[in-house]
Protein backbone atom coordinates (compact mmCIF):
# COMPACT_ATOMS: atom_id res chain seq x y z
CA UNK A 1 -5.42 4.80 -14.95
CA UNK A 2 -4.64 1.69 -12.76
CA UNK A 3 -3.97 4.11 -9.92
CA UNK A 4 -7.53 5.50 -10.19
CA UNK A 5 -8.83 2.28 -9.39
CA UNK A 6 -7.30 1.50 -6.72
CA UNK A 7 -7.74 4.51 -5.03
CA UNK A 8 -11.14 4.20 -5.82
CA UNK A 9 -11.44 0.58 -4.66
CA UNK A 10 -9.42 1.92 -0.96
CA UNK A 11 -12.20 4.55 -1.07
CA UNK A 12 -14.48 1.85 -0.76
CA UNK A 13 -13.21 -0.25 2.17
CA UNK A 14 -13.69 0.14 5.84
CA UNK A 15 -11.18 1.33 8.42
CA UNK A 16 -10.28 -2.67 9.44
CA UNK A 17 -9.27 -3.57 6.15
CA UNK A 18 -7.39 -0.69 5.29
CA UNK A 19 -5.37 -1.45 7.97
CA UNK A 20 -5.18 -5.08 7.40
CA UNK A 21 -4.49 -4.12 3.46
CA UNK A 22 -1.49 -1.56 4.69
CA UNK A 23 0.01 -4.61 7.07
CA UNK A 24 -0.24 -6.17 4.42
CA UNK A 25 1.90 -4.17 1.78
CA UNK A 26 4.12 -3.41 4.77
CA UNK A 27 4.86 -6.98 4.94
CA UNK A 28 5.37 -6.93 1.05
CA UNK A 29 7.85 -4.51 1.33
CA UNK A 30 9.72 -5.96 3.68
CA UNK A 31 10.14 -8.91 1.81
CA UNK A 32 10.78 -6.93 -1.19
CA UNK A 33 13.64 -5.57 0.41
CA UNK A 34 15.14 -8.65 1.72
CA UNK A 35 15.27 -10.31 -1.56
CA UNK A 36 16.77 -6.64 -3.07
CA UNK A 37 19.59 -7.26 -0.41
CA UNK A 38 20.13 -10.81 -1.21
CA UNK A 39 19.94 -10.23 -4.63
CA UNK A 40 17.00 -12.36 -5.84
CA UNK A 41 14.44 -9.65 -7.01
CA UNK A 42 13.74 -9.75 -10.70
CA UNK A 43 11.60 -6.79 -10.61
CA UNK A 44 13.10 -3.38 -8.62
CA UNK A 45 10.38 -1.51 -9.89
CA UNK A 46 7.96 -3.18 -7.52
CA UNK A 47 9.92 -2.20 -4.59
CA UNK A 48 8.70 1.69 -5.44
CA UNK A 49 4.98 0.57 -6.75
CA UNK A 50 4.33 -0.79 -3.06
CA UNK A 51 6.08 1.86 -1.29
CA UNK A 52 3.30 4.18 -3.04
CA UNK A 53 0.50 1.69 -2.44
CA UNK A 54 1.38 2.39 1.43
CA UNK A 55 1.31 6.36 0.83
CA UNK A 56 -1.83 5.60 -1.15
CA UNK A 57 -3.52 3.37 1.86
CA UNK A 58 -2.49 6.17 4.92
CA UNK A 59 -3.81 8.90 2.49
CA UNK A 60 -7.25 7.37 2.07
CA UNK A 61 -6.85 6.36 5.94
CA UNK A 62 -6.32 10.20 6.90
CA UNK A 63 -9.24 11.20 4.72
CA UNK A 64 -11.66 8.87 6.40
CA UNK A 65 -10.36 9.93 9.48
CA UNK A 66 -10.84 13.53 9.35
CA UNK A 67 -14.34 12.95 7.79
CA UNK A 68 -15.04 10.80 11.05
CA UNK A 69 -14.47 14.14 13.26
């Protein structure tokens, strides 16, 4: 599944740029949302496919972390 991979591929980075990835798709969303409000977003769908990218990115992020301890 896509979803695989990317998990996989978050799996693989380090700390920084899974932050800098989840500013990132933060930022995304935002502007997501702003075009949902002023109607200009073709695609709603990707609205809920980055909102589960973030859950993905914190996930991997709490796993690393409570390896670290």
């Amino acid at each position: 599944m896509k979803s695989n991979k990317y998990v996989e591929e978050l799996k693989n980075k380090s700390a920084v740029d899974l932050q800098q990835e989840l500013v990132a798709a933060k930022k995304e969303l935002f502007n997501l949302r702003f075009q949902n409000a002023t109607n200009q977003l073709e695609n709603t769908a990707r609205i809920r496919e980055v909102r589960k990218n973030i859950a993905r990115i914190q996930t991997v992020m709490t796993q690393k972390a409570k390896v670290a301890e």
